[in-house]
Structures are given as C-alpha cells and as structure tokens.
PDB file of N, CA and C in Angstrom:
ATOM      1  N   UNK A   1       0.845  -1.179   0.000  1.00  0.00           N
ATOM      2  CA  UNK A   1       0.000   0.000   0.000  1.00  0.00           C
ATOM      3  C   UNK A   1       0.884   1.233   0.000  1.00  0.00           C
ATOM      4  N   UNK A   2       0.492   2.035  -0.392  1.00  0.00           N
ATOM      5  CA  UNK A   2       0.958   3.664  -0.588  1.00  0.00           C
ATOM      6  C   UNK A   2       0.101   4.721   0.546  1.00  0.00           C
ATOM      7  N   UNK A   3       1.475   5.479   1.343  1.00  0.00           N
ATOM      8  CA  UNK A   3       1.016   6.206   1.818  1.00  0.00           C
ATOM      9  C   UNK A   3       2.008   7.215   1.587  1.00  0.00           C
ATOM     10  N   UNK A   4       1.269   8.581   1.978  1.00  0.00           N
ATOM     11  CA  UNK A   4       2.155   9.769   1.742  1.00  0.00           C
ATOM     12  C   UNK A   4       2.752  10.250   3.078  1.00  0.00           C
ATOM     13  N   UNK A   5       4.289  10.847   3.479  1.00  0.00           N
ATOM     14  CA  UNK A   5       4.656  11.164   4.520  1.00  0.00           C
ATOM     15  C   UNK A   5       4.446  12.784   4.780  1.00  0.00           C
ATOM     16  N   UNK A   6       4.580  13.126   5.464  1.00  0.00           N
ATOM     17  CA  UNK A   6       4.900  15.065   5.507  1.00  0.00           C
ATOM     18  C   UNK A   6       6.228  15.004   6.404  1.00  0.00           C
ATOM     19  N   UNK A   7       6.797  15.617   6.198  1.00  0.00           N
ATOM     20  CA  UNK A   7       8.190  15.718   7.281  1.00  0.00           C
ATOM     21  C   UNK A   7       8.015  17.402   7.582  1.00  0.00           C
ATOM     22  N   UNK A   8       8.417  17.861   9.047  1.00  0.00           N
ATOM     23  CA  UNK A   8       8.379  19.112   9.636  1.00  0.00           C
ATOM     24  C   UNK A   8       9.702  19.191  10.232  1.00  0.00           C
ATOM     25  N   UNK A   9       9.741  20.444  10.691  1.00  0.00           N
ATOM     26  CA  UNK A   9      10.868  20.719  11.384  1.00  0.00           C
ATOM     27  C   UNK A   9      12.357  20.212  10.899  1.00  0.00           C
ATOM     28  N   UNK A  10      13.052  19.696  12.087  1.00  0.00           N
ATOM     29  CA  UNK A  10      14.875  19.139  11.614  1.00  0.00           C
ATOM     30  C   UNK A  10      14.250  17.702  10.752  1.00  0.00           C
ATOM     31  N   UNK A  11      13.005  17.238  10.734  1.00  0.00           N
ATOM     32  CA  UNK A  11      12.754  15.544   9.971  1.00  0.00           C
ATOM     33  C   UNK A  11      13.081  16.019   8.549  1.00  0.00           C
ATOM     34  N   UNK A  12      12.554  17.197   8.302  1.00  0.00           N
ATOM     35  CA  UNK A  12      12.973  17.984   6.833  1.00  0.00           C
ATOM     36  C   UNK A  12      14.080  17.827   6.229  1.00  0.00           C
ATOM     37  N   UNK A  13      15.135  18.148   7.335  1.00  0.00           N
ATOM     38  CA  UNK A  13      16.899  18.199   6.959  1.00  0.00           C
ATOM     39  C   UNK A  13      17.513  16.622   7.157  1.00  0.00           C
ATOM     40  N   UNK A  14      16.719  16.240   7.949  1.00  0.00           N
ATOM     41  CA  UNK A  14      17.366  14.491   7.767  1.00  0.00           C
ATOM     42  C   UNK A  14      17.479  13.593   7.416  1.00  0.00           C
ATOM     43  N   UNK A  15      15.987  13.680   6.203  1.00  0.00           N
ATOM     44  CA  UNK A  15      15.580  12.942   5.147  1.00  0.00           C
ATOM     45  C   UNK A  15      16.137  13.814   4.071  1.00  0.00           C
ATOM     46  N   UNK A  16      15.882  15.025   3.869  1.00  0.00           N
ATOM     47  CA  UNK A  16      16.497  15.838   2.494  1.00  0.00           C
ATOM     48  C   UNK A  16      14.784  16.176   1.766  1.00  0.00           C
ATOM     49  N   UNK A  17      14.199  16.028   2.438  1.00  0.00           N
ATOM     50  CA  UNK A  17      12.543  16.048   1.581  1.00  0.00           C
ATOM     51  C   UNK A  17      11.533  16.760   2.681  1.00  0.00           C
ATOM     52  N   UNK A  18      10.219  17.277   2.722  1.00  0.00           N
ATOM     53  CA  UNK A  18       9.548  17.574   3.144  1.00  0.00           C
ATOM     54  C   UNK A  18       8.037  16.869   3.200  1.00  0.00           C
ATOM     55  N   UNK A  19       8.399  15.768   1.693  1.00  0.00           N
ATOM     56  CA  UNK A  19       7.210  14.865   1.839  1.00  0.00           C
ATOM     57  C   UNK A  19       7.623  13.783   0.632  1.00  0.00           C
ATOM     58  N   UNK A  20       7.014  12.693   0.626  1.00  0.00           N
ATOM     59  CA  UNK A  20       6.973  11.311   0.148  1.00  0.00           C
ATOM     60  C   UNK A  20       5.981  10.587  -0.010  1.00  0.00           C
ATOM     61  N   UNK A  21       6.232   9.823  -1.191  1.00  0.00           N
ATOM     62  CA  UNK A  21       4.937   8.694  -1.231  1.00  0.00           C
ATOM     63  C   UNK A  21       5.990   6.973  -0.476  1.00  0.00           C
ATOM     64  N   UNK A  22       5.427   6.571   0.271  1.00  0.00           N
ATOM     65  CA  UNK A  22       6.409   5.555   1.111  1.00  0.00           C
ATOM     66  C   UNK A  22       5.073   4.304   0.896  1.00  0.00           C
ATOM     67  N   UNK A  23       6.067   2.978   0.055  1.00  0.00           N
ATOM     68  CA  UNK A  23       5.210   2.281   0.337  1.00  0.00           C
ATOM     69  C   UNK A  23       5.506   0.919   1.676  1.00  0.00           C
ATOM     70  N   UNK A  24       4.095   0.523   2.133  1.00  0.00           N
ATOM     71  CA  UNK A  24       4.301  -0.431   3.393  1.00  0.00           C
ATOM     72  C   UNK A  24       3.642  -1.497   2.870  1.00  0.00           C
ATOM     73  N   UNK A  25       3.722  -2.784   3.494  1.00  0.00           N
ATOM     74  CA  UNK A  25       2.613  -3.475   3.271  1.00  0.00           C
ATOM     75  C   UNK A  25       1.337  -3.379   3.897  1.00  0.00           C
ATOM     76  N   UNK A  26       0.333  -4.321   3.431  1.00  0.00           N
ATOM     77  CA  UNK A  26      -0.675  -4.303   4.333  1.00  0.00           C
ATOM     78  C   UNK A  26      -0.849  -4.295   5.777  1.00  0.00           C
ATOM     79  N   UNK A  27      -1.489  -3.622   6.366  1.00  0.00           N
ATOM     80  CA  UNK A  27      -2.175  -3.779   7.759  1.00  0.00           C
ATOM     81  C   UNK A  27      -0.707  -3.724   8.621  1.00  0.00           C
ATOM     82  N   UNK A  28      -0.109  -2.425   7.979  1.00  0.00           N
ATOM     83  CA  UNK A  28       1.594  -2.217   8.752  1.00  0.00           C
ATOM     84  C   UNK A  28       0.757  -1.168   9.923  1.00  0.00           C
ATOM     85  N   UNK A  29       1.209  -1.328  10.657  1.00  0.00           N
ATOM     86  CA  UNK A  29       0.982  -0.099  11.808  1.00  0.00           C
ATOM     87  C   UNK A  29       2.442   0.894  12.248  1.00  0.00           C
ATOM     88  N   UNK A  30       1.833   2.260  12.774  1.00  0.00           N
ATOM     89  CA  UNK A  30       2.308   3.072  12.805  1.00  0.00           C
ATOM     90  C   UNK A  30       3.920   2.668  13.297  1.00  0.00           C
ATOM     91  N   UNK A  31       3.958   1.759  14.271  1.00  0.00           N
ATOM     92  CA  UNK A  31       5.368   1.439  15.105  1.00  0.00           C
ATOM     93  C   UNK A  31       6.185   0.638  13.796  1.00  0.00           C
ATOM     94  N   UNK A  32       5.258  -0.181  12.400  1.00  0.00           N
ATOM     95  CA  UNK A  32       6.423  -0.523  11.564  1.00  0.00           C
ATOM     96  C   UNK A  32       6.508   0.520  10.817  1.00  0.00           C
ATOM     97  N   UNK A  33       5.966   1.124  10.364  1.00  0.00           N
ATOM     98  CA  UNK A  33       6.270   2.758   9.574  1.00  0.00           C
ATOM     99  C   UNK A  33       7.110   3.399  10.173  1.00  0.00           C
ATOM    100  N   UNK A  34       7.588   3.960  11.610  1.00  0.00           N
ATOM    101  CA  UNK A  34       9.053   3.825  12.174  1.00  0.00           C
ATOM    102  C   UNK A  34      10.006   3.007  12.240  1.00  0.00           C
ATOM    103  N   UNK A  35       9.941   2.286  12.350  1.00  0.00           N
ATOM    104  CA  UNK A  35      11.342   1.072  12.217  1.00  0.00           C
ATOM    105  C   UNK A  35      11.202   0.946  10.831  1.00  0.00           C
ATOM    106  N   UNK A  36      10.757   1.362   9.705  1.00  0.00           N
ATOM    107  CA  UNK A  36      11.099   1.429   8.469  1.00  0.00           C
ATOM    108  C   UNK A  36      11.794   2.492   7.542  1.00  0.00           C
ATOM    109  N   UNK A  37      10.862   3.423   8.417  1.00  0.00           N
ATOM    110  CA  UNK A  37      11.830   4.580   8.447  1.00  0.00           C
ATOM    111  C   UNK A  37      13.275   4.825   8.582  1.00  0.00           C
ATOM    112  N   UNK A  38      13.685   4.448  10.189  1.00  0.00           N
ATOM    113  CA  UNK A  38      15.043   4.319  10.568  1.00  0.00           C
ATOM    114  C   UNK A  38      15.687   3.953  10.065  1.00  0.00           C
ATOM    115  N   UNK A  39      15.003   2.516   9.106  1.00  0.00           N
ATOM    116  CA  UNK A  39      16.005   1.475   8.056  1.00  0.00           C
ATOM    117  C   UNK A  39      16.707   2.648   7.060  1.00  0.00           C
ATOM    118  N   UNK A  40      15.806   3.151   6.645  1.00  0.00           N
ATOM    119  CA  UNK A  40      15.588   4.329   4.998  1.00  0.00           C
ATOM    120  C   UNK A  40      16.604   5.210   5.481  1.00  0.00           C
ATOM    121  N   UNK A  41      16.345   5.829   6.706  1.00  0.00           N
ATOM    122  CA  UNK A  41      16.877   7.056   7.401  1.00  0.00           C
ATOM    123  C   UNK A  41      17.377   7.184   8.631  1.00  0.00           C
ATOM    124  N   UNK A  42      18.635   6.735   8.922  1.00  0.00           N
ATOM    125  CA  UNK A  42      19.491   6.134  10.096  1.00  0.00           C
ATOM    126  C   UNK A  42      19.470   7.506  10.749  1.00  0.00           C
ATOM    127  N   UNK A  43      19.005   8.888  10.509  1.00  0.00           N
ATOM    128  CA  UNK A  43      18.994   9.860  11.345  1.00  0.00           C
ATOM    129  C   UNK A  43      18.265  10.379  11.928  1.00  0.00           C
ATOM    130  N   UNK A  44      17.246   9.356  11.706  1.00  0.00           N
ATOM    131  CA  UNK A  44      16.018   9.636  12.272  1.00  0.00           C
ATOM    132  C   UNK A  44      15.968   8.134  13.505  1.00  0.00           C
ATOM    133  N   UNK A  45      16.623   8.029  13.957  1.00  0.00           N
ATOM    134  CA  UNK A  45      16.794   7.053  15.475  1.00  0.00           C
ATOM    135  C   UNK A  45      15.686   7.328  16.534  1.00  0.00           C
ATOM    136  N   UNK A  46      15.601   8.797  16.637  1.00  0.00           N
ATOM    137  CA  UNK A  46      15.471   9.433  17.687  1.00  0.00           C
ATOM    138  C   UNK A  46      13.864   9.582  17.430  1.00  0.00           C
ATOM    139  N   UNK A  47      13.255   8.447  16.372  1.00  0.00           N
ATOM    140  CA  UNK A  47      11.768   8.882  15.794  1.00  0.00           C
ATOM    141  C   UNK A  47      10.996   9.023  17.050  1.00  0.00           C
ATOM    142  N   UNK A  48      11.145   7.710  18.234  1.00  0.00           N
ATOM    143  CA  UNK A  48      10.471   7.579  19.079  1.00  0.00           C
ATOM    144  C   UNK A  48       9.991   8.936  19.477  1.00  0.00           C
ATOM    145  N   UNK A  49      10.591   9.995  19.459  1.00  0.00           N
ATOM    146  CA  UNK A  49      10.413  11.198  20.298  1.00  0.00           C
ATOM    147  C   UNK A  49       9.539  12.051  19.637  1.00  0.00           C
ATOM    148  N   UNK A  50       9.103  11.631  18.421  1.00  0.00           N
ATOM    149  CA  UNK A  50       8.643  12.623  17.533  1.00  0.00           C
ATOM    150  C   UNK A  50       6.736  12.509  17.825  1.00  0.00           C
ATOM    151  N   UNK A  51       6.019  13.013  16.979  1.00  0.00           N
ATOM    152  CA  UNK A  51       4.548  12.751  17.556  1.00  0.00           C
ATOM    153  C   UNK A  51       4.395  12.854  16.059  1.00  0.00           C
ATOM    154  N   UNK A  52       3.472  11.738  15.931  1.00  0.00           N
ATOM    155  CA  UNK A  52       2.937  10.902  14.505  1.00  0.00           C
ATOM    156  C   UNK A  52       1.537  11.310  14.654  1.00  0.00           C
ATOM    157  N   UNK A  53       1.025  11.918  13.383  1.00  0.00           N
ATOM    158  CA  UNK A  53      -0.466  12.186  13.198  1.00  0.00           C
ATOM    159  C   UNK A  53      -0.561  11.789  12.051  1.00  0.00           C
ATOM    160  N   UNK A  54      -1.295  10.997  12.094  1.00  0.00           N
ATOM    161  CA  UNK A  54      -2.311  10.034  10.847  1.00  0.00           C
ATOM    162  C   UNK A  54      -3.671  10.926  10.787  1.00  0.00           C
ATOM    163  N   UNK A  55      -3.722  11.786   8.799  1.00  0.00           N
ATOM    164  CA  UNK A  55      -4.934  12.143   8.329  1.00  0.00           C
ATOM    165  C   UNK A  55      -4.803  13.338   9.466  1.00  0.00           C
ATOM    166  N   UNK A  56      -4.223  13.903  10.053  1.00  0.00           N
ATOM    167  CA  UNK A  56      -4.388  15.020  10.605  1.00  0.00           C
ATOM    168  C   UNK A  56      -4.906  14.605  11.847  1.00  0.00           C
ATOM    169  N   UNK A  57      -4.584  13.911  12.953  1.00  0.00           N
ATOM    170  CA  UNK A  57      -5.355  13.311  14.376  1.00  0.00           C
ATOM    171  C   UNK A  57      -4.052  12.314  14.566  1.00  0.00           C
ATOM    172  N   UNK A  58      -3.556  12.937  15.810  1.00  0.00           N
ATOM    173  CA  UNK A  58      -2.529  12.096  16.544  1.00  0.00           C
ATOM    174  C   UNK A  58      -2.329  10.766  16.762  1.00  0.00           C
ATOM    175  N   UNK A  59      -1.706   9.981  16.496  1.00  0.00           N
ATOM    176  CA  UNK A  59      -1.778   8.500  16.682  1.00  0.00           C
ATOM    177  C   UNK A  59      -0.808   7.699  17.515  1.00  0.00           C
ATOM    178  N   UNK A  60      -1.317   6.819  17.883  1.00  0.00           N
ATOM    179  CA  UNK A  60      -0.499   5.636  19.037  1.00  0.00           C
ATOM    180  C   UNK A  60       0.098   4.676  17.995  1.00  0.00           C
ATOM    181  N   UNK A  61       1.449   4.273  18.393  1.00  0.00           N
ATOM    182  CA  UNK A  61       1.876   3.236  17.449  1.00  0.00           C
ATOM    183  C   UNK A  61       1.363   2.379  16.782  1.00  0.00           C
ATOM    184  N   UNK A  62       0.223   1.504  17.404  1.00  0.00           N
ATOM    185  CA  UNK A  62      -0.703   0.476  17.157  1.00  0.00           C
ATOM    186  C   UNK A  62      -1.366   0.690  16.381  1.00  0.00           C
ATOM    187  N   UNK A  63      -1.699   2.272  15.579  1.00  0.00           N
ATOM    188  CA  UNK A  63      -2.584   2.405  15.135  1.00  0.00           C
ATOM    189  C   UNK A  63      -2.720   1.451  13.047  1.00  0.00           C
ATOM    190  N   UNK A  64      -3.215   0.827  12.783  1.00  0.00           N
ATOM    191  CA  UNK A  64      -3.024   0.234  11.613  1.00  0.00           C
ATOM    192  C   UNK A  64      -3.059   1.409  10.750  1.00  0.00           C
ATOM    193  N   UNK A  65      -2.217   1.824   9.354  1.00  0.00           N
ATOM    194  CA  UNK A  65      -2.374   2.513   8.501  1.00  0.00           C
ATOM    195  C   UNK A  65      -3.056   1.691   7.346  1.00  0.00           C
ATOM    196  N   UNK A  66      -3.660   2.786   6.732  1.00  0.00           N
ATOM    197  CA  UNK A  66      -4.543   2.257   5.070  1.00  0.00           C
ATOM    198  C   UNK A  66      -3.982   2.879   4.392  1.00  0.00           C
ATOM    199  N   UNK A  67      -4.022   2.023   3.279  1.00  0.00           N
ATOM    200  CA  UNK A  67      -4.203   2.968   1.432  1.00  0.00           C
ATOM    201  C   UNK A  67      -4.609   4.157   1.562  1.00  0.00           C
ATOM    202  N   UNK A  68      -3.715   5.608   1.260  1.00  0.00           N
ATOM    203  CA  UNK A  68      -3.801   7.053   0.834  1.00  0.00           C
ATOM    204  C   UNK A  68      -3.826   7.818   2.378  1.00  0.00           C
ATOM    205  N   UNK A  69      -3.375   7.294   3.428  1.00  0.00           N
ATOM    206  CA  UNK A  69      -3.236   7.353   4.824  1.00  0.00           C
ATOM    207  C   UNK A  69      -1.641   8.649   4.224  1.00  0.00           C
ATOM    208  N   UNK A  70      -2.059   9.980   5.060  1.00  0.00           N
ATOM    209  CA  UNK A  70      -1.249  11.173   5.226  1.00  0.00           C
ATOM    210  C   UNK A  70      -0.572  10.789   6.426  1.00  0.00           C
ATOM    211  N   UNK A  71       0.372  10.346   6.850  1.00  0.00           N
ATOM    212  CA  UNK A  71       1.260  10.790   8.053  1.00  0.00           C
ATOM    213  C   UNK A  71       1.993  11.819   8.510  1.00  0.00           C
ATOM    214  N   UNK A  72       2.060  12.613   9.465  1.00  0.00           N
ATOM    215  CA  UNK A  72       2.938  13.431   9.516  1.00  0.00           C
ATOM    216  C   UNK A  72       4.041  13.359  10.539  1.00  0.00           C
ATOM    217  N   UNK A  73       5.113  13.529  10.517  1.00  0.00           N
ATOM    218  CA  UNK A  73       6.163  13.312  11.517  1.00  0.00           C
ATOM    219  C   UNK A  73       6.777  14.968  12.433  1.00  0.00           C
ATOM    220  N   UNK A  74       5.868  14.818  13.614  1.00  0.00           N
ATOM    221  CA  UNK A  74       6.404  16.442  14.071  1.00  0.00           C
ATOM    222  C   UNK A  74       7.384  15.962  15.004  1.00  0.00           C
ATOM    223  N   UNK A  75       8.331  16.753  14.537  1.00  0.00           N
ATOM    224  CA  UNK A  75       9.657  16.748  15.910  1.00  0.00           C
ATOM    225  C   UNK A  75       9.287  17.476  17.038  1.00  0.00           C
ATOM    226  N   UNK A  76       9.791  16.954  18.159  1.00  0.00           N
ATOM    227  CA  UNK A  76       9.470  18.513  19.655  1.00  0.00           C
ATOM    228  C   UNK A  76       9.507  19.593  19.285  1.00  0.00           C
ATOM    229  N   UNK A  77       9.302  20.179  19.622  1.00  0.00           N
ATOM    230  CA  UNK A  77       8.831  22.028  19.695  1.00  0.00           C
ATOM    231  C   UNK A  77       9.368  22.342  21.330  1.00  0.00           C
ATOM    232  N   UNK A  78      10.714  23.310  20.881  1.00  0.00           N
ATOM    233  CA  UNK A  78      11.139  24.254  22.264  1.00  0.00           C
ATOM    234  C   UNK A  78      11.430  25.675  21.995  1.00  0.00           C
ATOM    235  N   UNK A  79      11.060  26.004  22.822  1.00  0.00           N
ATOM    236  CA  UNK A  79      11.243  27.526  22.426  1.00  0.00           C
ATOM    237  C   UNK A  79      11.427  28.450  23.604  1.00  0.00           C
ATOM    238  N   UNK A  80      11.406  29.542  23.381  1.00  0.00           N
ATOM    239  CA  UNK A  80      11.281  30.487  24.753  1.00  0.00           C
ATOM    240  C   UNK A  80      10.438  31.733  24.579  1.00  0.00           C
TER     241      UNK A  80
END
C-alpha cells in the first residue's frame, strides 16, 4: 500500500525532503512505519520522540495505517 509522509521541522533536513509517497505493506501499523523509516533514514533514530499524526489526528503506534493514509512526523517544539 501507498502512503504519503509530511516531514516538519529538523525531519525535513534528515531525510532531504519535506514529503513522500512511502510504500508499506498491508495492515503495517504506525510502530512498523518507524522502524522502516530508521532502516531508509538512520537519522532519524530518535523517531520515538517525535509525535505521529495520521490524516491530521494524533496516533499511538498500534494504530493500523490504510491505502492514501497522510502521516505526519512532528519533531518537539522548544522555544522560549
């Protein structure tokens, strides 16, 4: 299946892209869409830390992705 990524923040500079079509297999959930990632993109280790929203609504690893499923990968936010 095909899904599209969004990358924000430093995920931007560590992949080299801001977005992607990434394909998974079926009935992959969010926690293998990270460890697939990492495979792709060894600089992104640190995914755990990031907050994953599927279709625009935050998601738990477990969550199963579908066909034309938007992910987005936000890094922390610090500021002052």
């Amino acid at each position: 299946m095909k899904i599209s990524i969004l990358f924000f923040g430093i995920t931007t500079d560590l992949v080299g892209s801001n977005s992607q079509l990434f394909s998974l297999e079926e009935n992959a959930t969010v926690e293998h869409l990270k460890n697939e990632l990492v495979k792709q993109y060894p600089n992104l280790k640190n995914i755990n830390d990031y907050a994953i929203a599927v279709n625009e609504e935050y998601a738990s690893s477990s969550l199963k992705l579908r066909e034309g499923d938007v992910v987005a990968i936000i890094p922390p936010v610090s500021g002052g």
